[in-house]
C-alpha atoms as a PDB file:
ATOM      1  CA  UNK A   1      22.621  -0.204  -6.848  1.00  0.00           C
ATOM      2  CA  UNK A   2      19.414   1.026  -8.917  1.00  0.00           C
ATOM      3  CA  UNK A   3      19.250  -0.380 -12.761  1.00  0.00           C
ATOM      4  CA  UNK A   4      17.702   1.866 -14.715  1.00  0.00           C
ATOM      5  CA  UNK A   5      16.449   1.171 -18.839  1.00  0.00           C
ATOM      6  CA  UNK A   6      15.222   3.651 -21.166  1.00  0.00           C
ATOM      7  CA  UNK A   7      12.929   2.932 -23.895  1.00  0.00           C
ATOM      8  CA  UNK A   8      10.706   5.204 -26.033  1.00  0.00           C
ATOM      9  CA  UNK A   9       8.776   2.557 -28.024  1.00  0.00           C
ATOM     10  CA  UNK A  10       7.398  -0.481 -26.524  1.00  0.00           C
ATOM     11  CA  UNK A  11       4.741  -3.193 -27.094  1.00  0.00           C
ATOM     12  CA  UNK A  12       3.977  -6.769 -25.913  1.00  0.00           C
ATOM     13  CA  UNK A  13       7.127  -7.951 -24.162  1.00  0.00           C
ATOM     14  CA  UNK A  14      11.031  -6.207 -24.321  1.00  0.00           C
ATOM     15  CA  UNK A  15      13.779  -7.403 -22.458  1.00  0.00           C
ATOM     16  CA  UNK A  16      16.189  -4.750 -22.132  1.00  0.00           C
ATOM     17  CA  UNK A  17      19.479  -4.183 -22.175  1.00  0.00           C
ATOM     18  CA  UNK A  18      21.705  -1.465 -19.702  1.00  0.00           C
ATOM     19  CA  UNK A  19      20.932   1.443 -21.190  1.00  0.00           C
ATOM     20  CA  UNK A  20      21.043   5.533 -20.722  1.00  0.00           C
ATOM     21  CA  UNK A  21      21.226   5.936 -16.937  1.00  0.00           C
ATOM     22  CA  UNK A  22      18.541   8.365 -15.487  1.00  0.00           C
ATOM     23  CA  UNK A  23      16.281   8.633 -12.078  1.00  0.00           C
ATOM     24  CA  UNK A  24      12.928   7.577 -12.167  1.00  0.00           C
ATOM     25  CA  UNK A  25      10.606   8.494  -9.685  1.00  0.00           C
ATOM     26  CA  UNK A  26       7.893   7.382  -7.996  1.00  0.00           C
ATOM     27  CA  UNK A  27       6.196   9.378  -5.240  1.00  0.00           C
ATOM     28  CA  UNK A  28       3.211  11.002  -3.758  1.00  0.00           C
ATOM     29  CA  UNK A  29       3.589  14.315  -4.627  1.00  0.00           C
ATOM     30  CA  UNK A  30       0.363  15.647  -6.772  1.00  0.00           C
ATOM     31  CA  UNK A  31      -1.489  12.793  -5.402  1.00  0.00           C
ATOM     32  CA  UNK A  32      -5.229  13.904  -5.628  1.00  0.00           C
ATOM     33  CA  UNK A  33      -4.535  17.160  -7.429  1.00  0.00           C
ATOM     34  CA  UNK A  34      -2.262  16.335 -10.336  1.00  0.00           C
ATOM     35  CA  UNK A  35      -2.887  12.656 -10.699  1.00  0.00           C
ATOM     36  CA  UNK A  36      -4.983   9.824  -9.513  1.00  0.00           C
ATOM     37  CA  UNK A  37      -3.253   7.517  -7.409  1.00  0.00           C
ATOM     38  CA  UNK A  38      -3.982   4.037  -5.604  1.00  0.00           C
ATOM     39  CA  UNK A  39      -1.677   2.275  -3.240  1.00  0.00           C
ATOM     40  CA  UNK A  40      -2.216  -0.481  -0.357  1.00  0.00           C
ATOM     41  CA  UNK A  41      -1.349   0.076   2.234  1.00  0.00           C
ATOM     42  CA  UNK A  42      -3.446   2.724   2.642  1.00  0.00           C
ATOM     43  CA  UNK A  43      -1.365   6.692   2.293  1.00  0.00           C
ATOM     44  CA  UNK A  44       2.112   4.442   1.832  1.00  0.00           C
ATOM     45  CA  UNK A  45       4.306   6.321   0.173  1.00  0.00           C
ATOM     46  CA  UNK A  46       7.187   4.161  -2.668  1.00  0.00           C
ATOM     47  CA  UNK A  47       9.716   6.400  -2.627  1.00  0.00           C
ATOM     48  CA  UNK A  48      10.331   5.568   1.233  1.00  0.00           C
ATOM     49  CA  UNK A  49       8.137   2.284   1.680  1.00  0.00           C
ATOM     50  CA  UNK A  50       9.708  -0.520  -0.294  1.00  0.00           C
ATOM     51  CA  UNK A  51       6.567  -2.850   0.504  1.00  0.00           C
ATOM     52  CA  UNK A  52       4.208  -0.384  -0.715  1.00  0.00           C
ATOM     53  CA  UNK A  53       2.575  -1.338  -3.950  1.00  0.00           C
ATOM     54  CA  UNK A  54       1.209   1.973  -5.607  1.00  0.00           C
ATOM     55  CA  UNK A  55      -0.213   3.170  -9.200  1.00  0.00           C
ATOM     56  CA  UNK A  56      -0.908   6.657 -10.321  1.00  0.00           C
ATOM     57  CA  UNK A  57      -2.261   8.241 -13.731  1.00  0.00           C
ATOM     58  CA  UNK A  58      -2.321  11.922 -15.101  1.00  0.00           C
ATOM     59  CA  UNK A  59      -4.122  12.917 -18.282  1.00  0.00           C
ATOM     60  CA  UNK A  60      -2.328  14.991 -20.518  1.00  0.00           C
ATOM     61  CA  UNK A  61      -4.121  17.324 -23.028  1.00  0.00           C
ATOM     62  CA  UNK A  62      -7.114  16.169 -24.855  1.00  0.00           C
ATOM     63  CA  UNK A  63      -5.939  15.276 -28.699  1.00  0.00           C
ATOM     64  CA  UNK A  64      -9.141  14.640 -30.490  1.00  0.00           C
ATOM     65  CA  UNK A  65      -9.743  11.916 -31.919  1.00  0.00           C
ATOM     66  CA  UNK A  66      -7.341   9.893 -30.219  1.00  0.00           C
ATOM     67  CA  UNK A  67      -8.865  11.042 -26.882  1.00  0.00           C
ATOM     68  CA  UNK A  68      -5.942  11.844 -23.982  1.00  0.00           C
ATOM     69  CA  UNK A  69      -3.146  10.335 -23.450  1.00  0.00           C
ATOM     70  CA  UNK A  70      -2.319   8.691 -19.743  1.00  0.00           C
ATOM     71  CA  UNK A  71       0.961   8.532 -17.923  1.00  0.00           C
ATOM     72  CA  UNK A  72       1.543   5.790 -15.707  1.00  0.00           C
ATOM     73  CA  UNK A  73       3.709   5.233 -12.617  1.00  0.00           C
ATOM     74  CA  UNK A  74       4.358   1.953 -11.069  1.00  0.00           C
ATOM     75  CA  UNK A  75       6.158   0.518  -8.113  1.00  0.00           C
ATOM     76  CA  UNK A  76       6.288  -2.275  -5.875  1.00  0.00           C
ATOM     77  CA  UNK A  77       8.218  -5.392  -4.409  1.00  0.00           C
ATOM     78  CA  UNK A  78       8.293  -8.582  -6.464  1.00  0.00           C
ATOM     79  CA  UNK A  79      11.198 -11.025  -6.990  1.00  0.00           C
ATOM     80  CA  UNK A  80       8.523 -11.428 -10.458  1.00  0.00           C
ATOM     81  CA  UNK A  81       6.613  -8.330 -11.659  1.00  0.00           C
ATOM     82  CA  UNK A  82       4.455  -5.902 -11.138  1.00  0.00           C
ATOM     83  CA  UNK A  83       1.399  -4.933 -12.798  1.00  0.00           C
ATOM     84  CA  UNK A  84      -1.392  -2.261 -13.326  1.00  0.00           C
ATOM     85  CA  UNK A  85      -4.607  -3.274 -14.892  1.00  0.00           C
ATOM     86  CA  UNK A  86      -7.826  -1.402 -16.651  1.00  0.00           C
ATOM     87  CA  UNK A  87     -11.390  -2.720 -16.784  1.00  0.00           C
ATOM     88  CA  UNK A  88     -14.769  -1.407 -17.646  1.00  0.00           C
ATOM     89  CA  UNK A  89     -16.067  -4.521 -15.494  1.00  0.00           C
ATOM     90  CA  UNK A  90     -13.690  -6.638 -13.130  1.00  0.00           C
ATOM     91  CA  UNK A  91     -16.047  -9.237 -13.185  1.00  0.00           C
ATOM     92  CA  UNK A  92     -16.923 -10.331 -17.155  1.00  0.00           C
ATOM     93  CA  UNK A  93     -14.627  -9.156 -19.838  1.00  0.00           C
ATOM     94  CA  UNK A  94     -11.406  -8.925 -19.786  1.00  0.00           C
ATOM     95  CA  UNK A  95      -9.031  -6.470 -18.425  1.00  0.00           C
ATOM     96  CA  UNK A  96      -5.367  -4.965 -19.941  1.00  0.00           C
ATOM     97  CA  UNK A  97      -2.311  -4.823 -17.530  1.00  0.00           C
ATOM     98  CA  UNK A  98       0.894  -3.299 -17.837  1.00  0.00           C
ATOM     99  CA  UNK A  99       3.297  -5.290 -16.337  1.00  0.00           C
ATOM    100  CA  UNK A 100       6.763  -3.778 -15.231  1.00  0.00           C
ATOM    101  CA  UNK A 101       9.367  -6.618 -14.000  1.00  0.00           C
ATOM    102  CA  UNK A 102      12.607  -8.301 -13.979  1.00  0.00           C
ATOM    103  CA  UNK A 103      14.500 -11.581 -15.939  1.00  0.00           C
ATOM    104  CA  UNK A 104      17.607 -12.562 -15.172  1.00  0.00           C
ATOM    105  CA  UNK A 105      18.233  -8.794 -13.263  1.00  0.00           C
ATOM    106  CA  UNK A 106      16.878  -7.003 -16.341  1.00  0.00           C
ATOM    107  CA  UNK A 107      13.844  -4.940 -16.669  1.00  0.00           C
ATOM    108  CA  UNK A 108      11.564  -6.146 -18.632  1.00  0.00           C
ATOM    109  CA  UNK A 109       7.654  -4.197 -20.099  1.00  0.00           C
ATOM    110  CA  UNK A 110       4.375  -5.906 -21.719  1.00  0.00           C
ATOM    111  CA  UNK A 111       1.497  -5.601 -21.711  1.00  0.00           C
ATOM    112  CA  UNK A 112      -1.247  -8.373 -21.644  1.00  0.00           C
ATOM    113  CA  UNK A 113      -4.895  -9.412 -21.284  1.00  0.00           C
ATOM    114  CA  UNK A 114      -6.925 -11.264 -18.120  1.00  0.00           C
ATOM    115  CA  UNK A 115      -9.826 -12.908 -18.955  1.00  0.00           C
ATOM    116  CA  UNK A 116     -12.015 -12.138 -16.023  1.00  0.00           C
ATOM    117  CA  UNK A 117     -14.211 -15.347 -15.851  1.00  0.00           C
ATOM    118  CA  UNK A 118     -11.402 -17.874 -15.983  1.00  0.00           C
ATOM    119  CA  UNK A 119      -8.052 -15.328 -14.907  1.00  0.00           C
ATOM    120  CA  UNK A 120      -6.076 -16.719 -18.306  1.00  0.00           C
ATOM    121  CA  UNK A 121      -3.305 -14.209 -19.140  1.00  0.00           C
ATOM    122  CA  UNK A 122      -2.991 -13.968 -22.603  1.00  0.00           C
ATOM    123  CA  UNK A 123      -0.379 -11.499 -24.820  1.00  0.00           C
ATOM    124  CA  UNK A 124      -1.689  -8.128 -25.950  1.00  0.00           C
ATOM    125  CA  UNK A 125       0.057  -5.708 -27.919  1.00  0.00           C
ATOM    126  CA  UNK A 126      -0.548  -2.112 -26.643  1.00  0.00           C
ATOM    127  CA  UNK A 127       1.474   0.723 -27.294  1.00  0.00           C
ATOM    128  CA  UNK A 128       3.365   2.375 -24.701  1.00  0.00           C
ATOM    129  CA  UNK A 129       5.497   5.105 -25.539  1.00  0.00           C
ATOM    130  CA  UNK A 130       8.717   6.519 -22.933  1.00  0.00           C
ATOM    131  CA  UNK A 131       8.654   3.538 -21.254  1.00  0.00           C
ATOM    132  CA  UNK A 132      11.406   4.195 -18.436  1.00  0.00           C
ATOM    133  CA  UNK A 133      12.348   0.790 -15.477  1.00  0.00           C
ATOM    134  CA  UNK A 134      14.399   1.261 -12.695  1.00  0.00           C
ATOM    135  CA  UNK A 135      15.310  -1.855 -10.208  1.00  0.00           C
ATOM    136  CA  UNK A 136      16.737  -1.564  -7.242  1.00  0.00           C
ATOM    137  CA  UNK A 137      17.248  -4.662  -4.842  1.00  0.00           C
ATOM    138  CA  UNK A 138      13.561  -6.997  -5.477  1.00  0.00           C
ATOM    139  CA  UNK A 139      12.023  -3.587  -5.683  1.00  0.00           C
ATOM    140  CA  UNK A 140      10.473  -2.724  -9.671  1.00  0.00           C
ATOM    141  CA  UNK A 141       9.645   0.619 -10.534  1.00  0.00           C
ATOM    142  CA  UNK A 142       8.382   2.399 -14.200  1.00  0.00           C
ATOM    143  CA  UNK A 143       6.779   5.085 -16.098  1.00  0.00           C
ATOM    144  CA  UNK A 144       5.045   4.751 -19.096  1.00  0.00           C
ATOM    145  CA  UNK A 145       2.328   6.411 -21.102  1.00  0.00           C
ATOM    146  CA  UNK A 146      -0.157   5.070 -23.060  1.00  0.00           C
ATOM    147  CA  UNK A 147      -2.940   7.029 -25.962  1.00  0.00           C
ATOM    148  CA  UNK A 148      -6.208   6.949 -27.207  1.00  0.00           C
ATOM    149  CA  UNK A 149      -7.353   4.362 -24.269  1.00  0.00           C
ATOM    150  CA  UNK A 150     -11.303   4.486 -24.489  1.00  0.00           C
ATOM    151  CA  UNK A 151     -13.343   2.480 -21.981  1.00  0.00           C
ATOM    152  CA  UNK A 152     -16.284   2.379 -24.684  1.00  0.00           C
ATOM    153  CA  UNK A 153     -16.116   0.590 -27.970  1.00  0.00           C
ATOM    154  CA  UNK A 154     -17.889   3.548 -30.005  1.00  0.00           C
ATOM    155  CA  UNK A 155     -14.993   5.665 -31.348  1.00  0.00           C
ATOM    156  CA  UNK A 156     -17.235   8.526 -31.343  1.00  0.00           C
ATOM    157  CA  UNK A 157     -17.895   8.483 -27.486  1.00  0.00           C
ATOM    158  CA  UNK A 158     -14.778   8.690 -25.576  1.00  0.00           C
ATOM    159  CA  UNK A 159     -14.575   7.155 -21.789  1.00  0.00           C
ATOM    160  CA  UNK A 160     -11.484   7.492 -19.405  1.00  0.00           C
ATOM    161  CA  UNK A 161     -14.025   5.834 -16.952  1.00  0.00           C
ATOM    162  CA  UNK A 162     -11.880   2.375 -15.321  1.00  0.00           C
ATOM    163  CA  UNK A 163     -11.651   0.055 -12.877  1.00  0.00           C
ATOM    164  CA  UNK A 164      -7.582  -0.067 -11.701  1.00  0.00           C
ATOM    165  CA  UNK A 165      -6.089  -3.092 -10.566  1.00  0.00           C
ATOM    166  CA  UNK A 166      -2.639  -3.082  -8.812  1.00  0.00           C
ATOM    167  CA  UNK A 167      -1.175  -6.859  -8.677  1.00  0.00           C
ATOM    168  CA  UNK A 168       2.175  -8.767  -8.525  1.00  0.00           C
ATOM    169  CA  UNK A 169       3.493 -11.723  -9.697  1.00  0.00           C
ATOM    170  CA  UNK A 170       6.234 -14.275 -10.690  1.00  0.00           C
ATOM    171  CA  UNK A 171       8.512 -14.550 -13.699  1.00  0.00           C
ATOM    172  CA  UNK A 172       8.408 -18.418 -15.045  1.00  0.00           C
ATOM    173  CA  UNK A 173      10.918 -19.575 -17.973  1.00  0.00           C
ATOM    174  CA  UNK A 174       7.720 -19.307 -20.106  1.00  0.00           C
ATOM    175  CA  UNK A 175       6.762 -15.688 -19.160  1.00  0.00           C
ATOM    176  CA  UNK A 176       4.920 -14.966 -16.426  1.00  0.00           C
ATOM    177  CA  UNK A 177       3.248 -16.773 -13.946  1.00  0.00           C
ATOM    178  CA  UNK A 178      -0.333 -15.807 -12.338  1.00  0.00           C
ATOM    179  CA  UNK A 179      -1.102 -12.716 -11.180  1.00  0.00           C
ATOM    180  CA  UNK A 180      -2.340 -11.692  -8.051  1.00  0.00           C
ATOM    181  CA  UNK A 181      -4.760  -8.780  -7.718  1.00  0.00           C
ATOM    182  CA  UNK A 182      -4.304  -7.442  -4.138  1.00  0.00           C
ATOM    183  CA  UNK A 183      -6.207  -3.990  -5.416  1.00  0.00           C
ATOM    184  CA  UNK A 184      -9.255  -3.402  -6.804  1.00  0.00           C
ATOM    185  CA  UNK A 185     -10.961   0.479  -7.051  1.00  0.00           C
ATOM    186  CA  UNK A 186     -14.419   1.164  -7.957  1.00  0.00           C
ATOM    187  CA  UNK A 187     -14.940   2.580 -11.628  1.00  0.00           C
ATOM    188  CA  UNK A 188     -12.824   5.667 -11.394  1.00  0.00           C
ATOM    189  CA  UNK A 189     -12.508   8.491 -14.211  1.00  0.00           C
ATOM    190  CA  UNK A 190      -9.088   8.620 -14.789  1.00  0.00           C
ATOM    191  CA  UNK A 191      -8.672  12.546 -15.899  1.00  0.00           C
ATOM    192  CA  UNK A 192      -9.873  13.312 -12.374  1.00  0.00           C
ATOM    193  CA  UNK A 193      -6.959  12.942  -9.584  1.00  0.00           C
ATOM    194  CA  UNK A 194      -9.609  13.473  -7.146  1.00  0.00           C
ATOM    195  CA  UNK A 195     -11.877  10.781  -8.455  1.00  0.00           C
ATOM    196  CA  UNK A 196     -10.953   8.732  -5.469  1.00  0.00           C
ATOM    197  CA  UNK A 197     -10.662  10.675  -2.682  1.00  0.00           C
ATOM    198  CA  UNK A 198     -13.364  10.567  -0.510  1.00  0.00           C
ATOM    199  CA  UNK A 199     -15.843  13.675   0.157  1.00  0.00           C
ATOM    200  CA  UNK A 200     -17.544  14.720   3.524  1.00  0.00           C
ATOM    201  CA  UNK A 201     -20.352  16.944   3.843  1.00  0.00           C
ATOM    202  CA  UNK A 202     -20.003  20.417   5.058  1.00  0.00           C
ATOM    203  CA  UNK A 203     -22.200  19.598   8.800  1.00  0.00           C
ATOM    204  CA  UNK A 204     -25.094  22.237   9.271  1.00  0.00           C
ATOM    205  CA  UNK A 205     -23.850  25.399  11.071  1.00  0.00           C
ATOM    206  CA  UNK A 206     -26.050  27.150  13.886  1.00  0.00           C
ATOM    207  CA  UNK A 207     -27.007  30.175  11.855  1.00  0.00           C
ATOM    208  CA  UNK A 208     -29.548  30.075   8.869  1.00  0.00           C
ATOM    209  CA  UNK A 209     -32.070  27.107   8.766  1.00  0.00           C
ATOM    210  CA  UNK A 210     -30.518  25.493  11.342  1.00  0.00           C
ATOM    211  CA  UNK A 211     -30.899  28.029  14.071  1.00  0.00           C
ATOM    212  CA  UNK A 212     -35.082  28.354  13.326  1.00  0.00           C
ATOM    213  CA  UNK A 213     -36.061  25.602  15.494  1.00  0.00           C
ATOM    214  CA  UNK A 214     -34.165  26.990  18.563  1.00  0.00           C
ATOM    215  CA  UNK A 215     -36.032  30.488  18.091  1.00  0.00           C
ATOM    216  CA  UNK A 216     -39.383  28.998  17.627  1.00  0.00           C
ATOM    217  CA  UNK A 217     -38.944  26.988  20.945  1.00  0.00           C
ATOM    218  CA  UNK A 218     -38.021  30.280  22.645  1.00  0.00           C
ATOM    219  CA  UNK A 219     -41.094  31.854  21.465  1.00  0.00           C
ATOM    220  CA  UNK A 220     -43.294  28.937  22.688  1.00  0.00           C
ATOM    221  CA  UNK A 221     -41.444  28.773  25.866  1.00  0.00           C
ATOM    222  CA  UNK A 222     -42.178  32.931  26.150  1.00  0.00           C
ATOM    223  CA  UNK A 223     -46.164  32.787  25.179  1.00  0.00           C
ATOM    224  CA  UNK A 224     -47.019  29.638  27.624  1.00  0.00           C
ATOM    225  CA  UNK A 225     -45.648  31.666  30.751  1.00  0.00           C
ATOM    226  CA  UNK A 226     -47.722  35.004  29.415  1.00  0.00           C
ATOM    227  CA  UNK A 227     -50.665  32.709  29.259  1.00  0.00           C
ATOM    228  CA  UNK A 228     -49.852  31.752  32.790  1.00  0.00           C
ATOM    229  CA  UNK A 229     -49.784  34.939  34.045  1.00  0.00           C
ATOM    230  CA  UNK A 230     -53.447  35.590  32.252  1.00  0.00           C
ATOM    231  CA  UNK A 231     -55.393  32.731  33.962  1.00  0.00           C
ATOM    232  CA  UNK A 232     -57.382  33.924  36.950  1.00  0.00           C
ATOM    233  CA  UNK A 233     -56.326  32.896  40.214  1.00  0.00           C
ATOM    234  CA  UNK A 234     -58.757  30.449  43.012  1.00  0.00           C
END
């Protein structure tokens, strides 16, 4: 039987209590035109896949200063947690996670820091606002939607450009226990949903340029024989 907790204010770490009961979703649909999503295996789908660990993000409307805000969606299998991550750099810095999971068969939502030298999880407090968590067997699902996230540190230049991580993990009696990244995208801007889907080149059609080379080699073909036909015979 699916667990589901409601929450509309959260930060760091809140373990929740049964709460108002309510469906939350996670699926494909608006992939790539509505919202910007990353999964492994490759095109799984988590409303029908329980092994499929997927992450999407749509922008809302742009609220100057404060930028745009993001909502999240997050599912995947973990007896632990689950956890999406931002980074301007996955290799120096640090990156912020959002981990959804479960404690004693109770949803739990914080957020934290990995230092990406060393991979040291360390408490962050980031607000996330209509936090919803839904279990269902060792299967962890959320929503959640963060503001003002900027990927530069100049309030007056405002970047949705990040690297996402999708990872899982175990719950200790101290917290949580290491992560493990099993997804890593290239820097992606997170307002696009089609930031990550991959482009192919219209291929050249016959007509137009493409056709020229055939008609000149006709006309060569055509004056050789006419100059042929010109040369006086032995």
């Amino acid at each position: 039987m699916e667990q589901v907790w409601i929450l509309l204010l959260s930060s760091v770490m809140l373990f929740m209590v049964p709460g108002v009961q309510a469906q939350v979703s996670v699926n494909r649909t608006g992939c790539g035109l509505t919202k910007l999503c990353l999964e492994t295996p490759d095109d799984c789908d988590p409303s029908g896949n329980s092994s499929c660990l997927f992450g999407s993000v749509a922008a809302g409307p742009h609220m100057p200063p404060n930028g745009v805000n993001l909502s999240f969606e997050l599912s995947g299998q973990s007896f632990g947690y689950v956890a999406l991550g931002l980074t301007v750099n996955a290799t120096v810095g640090s990156t912020r996670f959002f981990i959804c999971g479960k404690r004693n068969e109770t949803f739990f939502f914080r957020t934290m820091s990995r230092n990406n030298t060393n991979e040291m999880l360390t408490a962050e407090i980031t607000t996330a606002v209509d936090v919803q968590g839904a279990l269902s067997g060792d299967v962890i699902r959320c929503l959640f939607t963060v503001g003002g996230l900027n990927a530069t540190a100049l309030r007056s230049s405002h970047s949705t450009t990040f690297s996402v991580l999708l990872g899982r993990g175990n719950v200790t009696d101290g917290g949580v226990g290491p992560l493990t990244v099993v997804l890593s995208s290239d820097p992606l801007d997170l307002t696009n949903p089609g930031s990550n889907v991959n482009t192919t080149a219209t291929p050249p059609t016959t007509s137009g340029a493409g056709g020229a080379p055939h008609a000149h080699a006709g006309l060569l073909l055509l004056l050789g024989f006419l100059a042929l036909g010109l040369l006086p015979t032995l």
